[in-house]
Protein backbone atom coordinates (compact mmCIF):
# COMPACT_ATOMS: atom_id res chain seq x y z
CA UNK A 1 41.04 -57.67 -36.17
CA UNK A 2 37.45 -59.05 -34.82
CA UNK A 3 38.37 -57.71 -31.11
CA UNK A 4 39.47 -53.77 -33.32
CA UNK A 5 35.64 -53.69 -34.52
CA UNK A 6 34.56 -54.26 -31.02
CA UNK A 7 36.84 -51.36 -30.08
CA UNK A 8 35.48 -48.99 -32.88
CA UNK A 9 31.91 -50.13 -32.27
CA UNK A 10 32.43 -49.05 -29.17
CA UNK A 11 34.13 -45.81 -29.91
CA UNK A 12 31.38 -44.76 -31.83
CA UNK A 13 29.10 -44.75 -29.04
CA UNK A 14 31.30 -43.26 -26.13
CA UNK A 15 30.47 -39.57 -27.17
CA UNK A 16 26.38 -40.06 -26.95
CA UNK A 17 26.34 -38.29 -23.54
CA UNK A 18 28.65 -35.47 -24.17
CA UNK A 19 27.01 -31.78 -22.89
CA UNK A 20 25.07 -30.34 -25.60
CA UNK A 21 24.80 -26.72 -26.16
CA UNK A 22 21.28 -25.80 -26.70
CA UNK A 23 18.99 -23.53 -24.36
CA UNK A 24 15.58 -25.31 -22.58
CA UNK A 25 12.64 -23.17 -21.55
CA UNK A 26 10.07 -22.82 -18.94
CA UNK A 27 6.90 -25.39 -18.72
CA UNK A 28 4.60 -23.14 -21.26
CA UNK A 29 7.71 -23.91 -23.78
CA UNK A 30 8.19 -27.53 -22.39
CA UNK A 31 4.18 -28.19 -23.55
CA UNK A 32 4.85 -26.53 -26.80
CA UNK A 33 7.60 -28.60 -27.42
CA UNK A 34 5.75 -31.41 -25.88
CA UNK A 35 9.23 -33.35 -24.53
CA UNK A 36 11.02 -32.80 -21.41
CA UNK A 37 14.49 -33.58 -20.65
CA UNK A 38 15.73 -35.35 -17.45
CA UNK A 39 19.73 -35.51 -16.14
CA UNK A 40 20.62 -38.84 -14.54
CA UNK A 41 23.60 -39.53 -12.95
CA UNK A 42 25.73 -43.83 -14.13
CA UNK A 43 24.00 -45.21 -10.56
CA UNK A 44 21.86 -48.12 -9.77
CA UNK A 45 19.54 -45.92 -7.96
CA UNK A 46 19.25 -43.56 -10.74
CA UNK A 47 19.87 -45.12 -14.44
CA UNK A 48 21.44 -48.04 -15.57
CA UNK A 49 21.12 -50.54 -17.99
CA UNK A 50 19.48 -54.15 -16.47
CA UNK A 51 20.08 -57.51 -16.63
CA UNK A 52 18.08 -57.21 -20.16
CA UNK A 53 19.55 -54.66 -21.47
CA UNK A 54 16.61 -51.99 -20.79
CA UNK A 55 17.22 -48.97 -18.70
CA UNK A 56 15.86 -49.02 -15.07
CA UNK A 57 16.50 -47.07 -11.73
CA UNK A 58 14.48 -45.55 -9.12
CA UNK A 59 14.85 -42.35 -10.45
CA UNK A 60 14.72 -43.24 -14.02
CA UNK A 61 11.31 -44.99 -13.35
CA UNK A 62 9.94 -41.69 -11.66
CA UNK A 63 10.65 -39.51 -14.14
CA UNK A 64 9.29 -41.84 -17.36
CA UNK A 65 6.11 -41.95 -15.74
CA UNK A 66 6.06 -37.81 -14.27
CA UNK A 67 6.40 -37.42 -18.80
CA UNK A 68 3.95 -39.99 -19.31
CA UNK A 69 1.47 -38.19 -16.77
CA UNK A 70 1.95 -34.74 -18.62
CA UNK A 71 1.71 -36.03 -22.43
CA UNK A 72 5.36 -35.70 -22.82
CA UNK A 73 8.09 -36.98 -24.70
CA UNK A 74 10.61 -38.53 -22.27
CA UNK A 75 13.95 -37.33 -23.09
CA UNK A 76 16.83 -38.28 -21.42
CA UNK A 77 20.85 -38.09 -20.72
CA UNK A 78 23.55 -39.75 -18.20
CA UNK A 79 26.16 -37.33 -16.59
CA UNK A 80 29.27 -38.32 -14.26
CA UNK A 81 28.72 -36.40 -11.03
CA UNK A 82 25.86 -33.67 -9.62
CA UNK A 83 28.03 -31.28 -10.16
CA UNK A 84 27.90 -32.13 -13.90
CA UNK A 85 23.57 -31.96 -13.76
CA UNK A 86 23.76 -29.32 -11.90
CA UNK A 87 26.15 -26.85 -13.97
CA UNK A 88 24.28 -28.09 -17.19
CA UNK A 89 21.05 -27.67 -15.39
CA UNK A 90 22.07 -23.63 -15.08
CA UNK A 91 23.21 -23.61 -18.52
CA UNK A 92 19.65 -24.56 -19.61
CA UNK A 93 20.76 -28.13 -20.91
CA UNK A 94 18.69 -30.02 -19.08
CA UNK A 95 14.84 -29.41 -17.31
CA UNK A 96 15.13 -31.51 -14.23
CA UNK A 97 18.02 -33.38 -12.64
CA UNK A 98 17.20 -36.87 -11.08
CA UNK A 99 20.26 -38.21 -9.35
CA UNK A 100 19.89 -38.68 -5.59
CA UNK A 101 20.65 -34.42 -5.53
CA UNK A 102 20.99 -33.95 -1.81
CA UNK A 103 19.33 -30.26 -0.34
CA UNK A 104 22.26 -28.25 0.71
CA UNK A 105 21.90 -25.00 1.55
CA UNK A 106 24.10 -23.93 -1.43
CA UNK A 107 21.71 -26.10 -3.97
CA UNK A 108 18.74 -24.25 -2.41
CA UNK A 109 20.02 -20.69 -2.92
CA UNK A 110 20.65 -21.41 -6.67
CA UNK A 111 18.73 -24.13 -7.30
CA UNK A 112 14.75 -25.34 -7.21
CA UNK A 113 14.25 -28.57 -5.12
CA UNK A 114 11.29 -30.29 -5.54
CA UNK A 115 9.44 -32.20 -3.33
CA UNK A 116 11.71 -34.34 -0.95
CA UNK A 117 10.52 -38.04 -1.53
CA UNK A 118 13.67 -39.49 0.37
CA UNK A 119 15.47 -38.82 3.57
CA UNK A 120 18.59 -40.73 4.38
CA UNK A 121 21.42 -40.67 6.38
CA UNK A 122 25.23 -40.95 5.80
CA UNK A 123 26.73 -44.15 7.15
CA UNK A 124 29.69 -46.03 7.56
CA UNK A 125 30.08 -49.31 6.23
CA UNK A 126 32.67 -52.30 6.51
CA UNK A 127 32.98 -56.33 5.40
CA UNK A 128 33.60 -56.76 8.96
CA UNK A 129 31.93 -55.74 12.45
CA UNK A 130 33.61 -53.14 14.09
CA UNK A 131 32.88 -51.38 17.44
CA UNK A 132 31.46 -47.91 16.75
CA UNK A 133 29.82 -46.12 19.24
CA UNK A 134 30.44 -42.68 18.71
CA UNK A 135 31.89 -40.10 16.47
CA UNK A 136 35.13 -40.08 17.75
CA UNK A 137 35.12 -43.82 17.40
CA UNK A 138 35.60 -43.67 13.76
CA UNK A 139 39.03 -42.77 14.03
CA UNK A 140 39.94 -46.30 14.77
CA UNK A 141 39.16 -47.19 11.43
CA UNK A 142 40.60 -47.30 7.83
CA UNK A 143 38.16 -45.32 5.35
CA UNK A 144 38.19 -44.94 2.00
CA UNK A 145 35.91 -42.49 0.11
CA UNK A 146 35.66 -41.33 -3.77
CA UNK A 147 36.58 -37.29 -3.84
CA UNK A 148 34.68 -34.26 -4.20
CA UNK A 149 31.71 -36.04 -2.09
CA UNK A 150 29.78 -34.59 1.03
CA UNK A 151 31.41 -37.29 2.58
CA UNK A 152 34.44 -35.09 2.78
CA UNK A 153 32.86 -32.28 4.19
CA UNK A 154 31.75 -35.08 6.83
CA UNK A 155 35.26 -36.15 7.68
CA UNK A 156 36.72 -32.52 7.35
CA UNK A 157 34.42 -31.32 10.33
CA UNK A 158 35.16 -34.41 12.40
CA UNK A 159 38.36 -34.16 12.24
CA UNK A 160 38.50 -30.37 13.23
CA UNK A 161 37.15 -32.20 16.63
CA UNK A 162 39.39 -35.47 16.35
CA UNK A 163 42.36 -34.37 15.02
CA UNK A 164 43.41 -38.79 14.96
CA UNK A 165 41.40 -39.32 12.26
CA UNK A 166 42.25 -40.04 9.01
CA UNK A 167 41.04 -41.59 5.49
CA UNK A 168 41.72 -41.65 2.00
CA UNK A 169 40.29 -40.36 -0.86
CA UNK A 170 40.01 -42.45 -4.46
CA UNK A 171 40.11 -40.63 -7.61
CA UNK A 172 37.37 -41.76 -10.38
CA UNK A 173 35.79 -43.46 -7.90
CA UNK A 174 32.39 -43.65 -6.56
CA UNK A 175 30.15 -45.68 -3.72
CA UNK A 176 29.94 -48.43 -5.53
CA UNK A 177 33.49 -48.85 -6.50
CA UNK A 178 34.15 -48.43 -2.74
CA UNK A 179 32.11 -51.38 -1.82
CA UNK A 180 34.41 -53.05 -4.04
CA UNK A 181 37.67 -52.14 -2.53
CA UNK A 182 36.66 -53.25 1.12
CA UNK A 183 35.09 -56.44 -0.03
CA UNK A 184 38.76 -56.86 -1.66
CA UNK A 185 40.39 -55.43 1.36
CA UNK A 186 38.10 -56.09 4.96
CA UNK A 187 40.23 -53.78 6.70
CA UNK A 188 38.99 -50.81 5.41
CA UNK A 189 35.63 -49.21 5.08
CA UNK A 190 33.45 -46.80 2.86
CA UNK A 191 30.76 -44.27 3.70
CA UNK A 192 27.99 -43.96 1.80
CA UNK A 193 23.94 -42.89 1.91
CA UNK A 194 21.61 -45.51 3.75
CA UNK A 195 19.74 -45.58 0.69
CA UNK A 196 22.38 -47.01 -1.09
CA UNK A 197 23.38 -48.86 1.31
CA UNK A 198 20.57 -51.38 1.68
CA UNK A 199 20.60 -51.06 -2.50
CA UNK A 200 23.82 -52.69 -2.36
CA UNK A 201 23.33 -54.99 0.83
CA UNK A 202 20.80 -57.16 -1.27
CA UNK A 203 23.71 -58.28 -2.96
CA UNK A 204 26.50 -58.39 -0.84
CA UNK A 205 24.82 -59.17 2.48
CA UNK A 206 27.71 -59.49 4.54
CA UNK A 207 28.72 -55.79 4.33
CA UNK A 208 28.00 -54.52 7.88
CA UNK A 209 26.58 -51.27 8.63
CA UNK A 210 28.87 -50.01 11.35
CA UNK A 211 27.80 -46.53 12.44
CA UNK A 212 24.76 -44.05 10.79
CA UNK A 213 25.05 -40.12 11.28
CA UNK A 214 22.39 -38.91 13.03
CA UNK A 215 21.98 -36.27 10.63
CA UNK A 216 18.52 -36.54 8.12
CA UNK A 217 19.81 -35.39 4.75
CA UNK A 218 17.05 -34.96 1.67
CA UNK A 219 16.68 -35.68 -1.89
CA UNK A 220 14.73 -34.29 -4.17
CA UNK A 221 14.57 -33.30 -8.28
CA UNK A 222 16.40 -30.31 -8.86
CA UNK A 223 15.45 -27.98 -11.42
CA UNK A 224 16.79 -24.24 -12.29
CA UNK A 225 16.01 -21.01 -10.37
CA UNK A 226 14.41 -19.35 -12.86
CA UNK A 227 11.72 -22.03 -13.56
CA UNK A 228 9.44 -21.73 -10.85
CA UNK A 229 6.56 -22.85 -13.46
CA UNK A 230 7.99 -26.53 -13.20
CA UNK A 231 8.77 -26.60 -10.13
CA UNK A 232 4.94 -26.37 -9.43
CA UNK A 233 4.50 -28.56 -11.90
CA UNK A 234 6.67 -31.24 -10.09
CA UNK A 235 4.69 -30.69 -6.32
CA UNK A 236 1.68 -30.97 -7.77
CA UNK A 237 2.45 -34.38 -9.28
CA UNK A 238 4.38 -35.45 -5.90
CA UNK A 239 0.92 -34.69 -3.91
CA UNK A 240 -1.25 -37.12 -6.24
CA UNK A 241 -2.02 -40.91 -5.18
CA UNK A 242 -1.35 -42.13 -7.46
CA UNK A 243 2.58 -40.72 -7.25
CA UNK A 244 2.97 -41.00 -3.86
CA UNK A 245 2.43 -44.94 -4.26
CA UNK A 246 4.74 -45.06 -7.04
CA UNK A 247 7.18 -43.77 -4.92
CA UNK A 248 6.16 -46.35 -2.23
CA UNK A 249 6.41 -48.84 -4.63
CA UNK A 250 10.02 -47.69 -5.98
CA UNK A 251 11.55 -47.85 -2.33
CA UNK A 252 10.40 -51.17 -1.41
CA UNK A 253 11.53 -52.27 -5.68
CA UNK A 254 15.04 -50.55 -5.45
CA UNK A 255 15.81 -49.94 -1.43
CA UNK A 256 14.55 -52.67 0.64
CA UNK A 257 17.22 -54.45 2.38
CA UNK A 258 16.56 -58.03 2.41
CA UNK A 259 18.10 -60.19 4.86
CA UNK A 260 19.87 -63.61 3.70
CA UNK A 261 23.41 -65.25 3.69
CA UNK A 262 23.43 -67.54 0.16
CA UNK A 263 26.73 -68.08 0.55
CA UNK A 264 26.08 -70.38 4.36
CA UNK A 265 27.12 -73.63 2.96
CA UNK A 266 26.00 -75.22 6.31
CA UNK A 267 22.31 -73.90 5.31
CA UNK A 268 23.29 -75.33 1.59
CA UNK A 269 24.01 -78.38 2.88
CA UNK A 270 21.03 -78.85 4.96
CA UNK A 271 18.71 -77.59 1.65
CA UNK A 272 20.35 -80.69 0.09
CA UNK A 273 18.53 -83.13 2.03
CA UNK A 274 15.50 -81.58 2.82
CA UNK A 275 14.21 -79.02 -0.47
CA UNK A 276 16.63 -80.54 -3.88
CA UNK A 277 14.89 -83.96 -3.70
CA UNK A 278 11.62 -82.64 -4.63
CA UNK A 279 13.21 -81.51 -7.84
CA UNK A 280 16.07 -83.01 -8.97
CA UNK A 281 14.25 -85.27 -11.32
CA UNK A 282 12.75 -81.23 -13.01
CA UNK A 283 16.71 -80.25 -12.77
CA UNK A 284 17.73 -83.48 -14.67
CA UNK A 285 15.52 -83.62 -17.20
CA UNK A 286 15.68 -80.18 -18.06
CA UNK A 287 19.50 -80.16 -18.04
CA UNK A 288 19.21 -83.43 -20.25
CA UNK A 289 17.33 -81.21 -23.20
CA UNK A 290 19.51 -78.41 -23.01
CA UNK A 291 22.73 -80.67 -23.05
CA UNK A 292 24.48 -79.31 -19.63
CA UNK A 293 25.10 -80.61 -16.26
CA UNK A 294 21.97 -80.95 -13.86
CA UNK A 295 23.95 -80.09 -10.37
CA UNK A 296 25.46 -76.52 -12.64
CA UNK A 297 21.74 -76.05 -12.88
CA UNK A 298 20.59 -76.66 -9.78
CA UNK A 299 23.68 -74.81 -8.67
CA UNK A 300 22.25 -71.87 -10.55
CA UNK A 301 19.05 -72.41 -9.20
CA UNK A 302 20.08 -72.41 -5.31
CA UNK A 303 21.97 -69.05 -6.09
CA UNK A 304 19.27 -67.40 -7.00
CA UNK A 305 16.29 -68.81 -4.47
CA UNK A 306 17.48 -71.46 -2.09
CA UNK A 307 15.22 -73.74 -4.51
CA UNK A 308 12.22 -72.17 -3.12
CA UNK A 309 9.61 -71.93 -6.10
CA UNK A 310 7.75 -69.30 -4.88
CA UNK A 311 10.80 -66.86 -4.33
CA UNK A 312 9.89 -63.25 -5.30
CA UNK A 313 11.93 -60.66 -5.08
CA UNK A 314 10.55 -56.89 -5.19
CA UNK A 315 12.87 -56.38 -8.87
CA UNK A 316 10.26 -58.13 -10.29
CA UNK A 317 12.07 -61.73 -10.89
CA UNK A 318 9.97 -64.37 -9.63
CA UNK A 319 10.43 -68.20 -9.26
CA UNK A 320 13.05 -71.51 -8.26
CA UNK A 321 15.11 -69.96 -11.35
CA UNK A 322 13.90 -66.06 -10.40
CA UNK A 323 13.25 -65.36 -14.08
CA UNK A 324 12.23 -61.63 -15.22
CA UNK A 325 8.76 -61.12 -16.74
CA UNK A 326 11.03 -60.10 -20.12
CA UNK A 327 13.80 -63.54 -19.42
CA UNK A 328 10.17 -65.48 -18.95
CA UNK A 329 8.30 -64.31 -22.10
CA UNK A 330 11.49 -64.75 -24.04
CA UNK A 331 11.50 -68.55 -23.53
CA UNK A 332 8.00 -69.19 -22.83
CA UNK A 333 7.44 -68.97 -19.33
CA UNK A 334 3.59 -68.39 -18.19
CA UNK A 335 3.61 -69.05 -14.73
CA UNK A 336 7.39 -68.23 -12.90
CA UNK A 337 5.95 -69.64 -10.05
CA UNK A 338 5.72 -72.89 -11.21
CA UNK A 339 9.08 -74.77 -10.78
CA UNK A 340 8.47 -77.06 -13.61
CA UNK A 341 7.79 -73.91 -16.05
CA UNK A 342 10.54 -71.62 -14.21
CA UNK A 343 13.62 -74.55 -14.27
CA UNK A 344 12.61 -75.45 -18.17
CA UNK A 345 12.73 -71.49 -18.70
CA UNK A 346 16.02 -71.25 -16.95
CA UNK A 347 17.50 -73.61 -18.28
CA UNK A 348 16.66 -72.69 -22.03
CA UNK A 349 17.46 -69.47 -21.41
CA UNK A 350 21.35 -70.11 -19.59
CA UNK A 351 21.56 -72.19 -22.97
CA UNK A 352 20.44 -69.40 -25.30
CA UNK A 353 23.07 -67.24 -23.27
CA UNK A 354 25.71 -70.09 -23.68
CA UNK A 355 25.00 -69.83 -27.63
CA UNK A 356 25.80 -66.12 -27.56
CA UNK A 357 28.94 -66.36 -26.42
CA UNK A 358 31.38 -66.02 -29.29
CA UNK A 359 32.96 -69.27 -30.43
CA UNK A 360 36.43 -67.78 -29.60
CA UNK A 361 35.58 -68.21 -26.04
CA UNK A 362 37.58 -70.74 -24.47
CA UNK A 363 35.41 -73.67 -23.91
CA UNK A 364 36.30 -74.70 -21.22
CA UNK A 365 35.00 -70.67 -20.06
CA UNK A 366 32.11 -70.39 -21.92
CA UNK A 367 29.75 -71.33 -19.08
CA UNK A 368 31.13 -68.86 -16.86
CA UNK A 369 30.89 -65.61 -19.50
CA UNK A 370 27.19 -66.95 -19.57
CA UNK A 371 26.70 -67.33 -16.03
CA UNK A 372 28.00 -63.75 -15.77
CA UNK A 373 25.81 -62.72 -18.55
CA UNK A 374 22.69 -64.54 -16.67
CA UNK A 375 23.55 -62.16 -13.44
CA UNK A 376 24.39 -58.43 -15.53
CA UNK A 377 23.29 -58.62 -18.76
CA UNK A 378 24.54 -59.69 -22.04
CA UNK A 379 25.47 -56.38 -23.13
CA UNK A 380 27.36 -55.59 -19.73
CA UNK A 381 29.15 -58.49 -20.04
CA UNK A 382 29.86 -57.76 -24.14
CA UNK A 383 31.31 -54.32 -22.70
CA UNK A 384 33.25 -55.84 -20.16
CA UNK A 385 35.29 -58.32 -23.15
CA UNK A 386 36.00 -55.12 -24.70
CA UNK A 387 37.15 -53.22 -22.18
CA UNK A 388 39.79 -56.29 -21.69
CA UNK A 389 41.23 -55.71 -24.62
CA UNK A 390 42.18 -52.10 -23.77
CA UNK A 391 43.10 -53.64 -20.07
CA UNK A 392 45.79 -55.98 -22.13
CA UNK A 393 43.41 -58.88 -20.83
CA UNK A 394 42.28 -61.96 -22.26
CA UNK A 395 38.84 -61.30 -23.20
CA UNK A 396 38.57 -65.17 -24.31
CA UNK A 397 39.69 -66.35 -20.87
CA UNK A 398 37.11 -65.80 -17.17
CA UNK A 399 40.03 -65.37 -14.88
CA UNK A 400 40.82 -61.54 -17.26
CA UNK A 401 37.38 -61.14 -17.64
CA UNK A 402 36.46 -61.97 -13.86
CA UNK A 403 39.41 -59.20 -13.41
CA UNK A 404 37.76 -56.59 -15.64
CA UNK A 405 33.81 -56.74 -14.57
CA UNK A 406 34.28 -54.74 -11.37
CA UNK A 407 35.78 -51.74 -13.51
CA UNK A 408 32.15 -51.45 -14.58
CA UNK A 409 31.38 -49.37 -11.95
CA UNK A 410 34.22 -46.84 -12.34
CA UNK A 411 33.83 -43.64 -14.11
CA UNK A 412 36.40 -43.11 -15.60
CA UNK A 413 35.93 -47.26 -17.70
CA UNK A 414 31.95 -47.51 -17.92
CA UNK A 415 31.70 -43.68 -19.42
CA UNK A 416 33.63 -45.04 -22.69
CA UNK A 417 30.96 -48.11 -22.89
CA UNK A 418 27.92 -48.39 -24.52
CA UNK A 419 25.72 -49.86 -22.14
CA UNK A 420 27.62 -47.69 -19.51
CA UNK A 421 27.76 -48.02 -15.45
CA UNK A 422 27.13 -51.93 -14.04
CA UNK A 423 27.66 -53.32 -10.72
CA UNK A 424 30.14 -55.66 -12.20
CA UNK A 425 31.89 -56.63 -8.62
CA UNK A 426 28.26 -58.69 -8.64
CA UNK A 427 28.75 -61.33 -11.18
CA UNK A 428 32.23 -62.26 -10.62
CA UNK A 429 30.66 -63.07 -6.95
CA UNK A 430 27.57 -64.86 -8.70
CA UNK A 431 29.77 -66.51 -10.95
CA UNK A 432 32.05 -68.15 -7.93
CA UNK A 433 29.30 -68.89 -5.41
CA UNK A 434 28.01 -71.37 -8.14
CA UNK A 435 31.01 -72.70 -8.96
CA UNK A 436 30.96 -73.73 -5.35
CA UNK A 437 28.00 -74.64 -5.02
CA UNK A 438 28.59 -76.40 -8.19
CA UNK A 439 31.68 -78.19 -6.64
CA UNK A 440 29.88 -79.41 -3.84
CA UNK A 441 26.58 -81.05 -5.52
CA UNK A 442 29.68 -82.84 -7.95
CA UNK A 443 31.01 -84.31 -5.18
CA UNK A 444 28.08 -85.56 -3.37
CA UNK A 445 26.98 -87.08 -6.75
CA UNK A 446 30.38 -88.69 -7.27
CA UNK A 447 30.33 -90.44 -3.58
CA UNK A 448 26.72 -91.54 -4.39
CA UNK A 449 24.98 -89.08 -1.68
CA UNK A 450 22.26 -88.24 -4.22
């Protein structure tokens, strides 16, 4: 009965983004009105729900501040595909779409572009290296893309010169889900923009970029034909400073590819002896007060910065335990760069997390689920137990919900959630990384090495 109410909570809240038929104006109307209504698309790069439960995104950031700028209520709704913004967007449901819209020259006969504030190109990426050098290389390899992309049209014109090559096309599927098949499956590969490429490569830095299109595609705000009043509106707030280093500092938050292997146990082993001693008595004590294990802490801890104390990452998490300004206020934090502050603050708030987990959790799981909910959110990973239910999972067991998480990413399972899209592929790495790391620092602590 308790798992039902999850389901009907749930159900409740699945219709919230459904098209709405009402008619939006021109900018004189939009002051009037004083609100203006963006169109997102369920991506990391333009709206999802964080770690804390609060929306973020490049292009969800953008857009609050263009309405703060202008005096306006920030309105705002989640759609499937561009093809969705875009129809709504001629309907008059909608003032500006924000989803990584691409210029084509279709879009720009029936559409308003604003200014272009990214150019990227489409590339091919794999788990492992392959030898592209050209074009007519590709058709050595096994690629999987989601349909009804521009990928397609890619492919489609290649092929007209390579008639070899081949690929397969996913239904209710998109990028993301992609990366998740060929991290599954290393002999295939994905294409995907560059953008969103080095988006995801932060997190799973062994995917290889194997070939870029030469190419320059851009991205702008889309907005409709007729409402050439915005549209000025929108490059005259692109040409101020003040914008132009908010986009600067969006890129460099939400794009910027940074270069590290966590998962090089021969660099873990090395950090052992050389960085851990100066605070293992800090991942003791603190593991003592919050009754759990010091090496699952420090475990934690190496996961997230190699036990450096001044980690920072351009998200905003800072610190040995890389704790959020909103994780850090939450348990007291004031300085995240101070690794007796930041492991205290980590480890109260894993064991606020492990408290939230619902008692019918199998124990011997329950530090898992809140591992998982340490990485994606609480809420994601309250979704994700629900959505095992209708899977015919276990949603009191890790190895179902380990299975599930991943299907946070796919249409056709996140648009029924509340807290909608999630990388969930991410956590169920997190969670096993530290459980190996975990593994290790047991064993060196059973033979008497630390």
């Amino acid at each position: 009965m308790k798992y039902l109410v999850i389901i009907l909570l749930l159900l409740s809240c699945s219709d919230s983004n459904q098209p709405r038929e009402k008619k939006l104006y021109g900018w004189k109307e939009i002051q009037q009105k004083k609100e203006i209504e963006f169109l997102f698309s369920n991506s990391s790069a333009s709206f999802e729900n964080g770690r804390d439960g609060v929306p973020e995104g490049f292009e969800y950031e953008l857009a609050r501040q263009f309405a703060k700028d202008h005096s306006l209520k920030f309105k705002y709704r989640t759609l499937e595909s561009v093809d969705q913004i875009l129809e709504q967007i001629s309907l008059g449901n909608g003032h500006i779409g924000a989803a990584s819209v691409t210029h084509t020259e279709y879009r720009s006969e029936n559409f308003n572009f604003g200014p272009s504030y990214f150019s990227v190109h489409q590339v091919v990426v794999c788990k492992k290296r392959k030898k592209i050098k050209s074009t007519k290389d590709l058709s050595k390899l096994k690629i999987m893309i989601p349909t009804q992309t521009s990928f397609t049209e890619t492919l489609l014109y290649l092929k007209s010169l390579y008639p070899e090559l081949v690929w397969e096309e996913k239904e209710d599927e998109n990028s993301e889900s992609m990366l998740q098949e060929i991290w599954k499956n290393p002999e295939y590969c994905t294409m995907m923009d560059s953008h969103m490429a080095a988006l995801h490569r932060r997190y799973l830095p062994e995917l290889k970029i194997v070939f870029k299109f030469k190419k320059e595609n851009k991205i702008g705000w889309v907005m409709d034909k007729e409402n050439t009043e915005l549209k000025k509106k929108v490059e005259q707030w692109f040409q101020l400073k003040s914008s132009q280093k908010l986009v600067k500092h969006l890129k460099r938050k939400y794009f910027e590819f940074i270069a590290f292997d966590p998962y090089n146990l021969k660099v873990f082993n090395a950090r052992i002896q050389d960085r851990l001693p100066q605070y293992l008595d800090l991942f003791k004590k603190a593991a003592q007060k919050y009754k759990m294990e010091w090496e699952l802490l420090a475990a934690v801890s190496y996961q997230e910065s190699f036990w450096n104390p001044k980690a920072k990452s351009p998200t905003g998490v800072r610190g040995i335990m890389m704790l959020t300004r909103r994780t850090a206020k939450s348990v007291g934090v004031t300085n995240r760069l101070d690794p007796v502050q930041s492991i205290e603050g980590g480890a109260k708030y894993l064991s606020k997390l492990l408290h939230r987990i619902p008692s019918y959790v199998r124990q011997e799981d329950k530090i898992w689920f809140a591992l998982a909910a340490y990485n994606v959110g609480f809420y994601h990973l309250r979704d994700a137990m629900a959505l095992s239910i209708w899977q015919n999972e276990n949603p009191t067991a890790w190895p179902s919900i380990e299975k599930v998480l991943p299907l946070l990413a796919q249409r056709k399972y996140y648009k029924k959630l509340p807290y909608g899209h999630a990388r969930g592929f991410e956590p169920v790495i997190y969670v096993q990384r530290i459980k190996d790391f975990y593994d290790i620092l047991k064993s060196k602590t059973k033979f008497s090495t630390l």
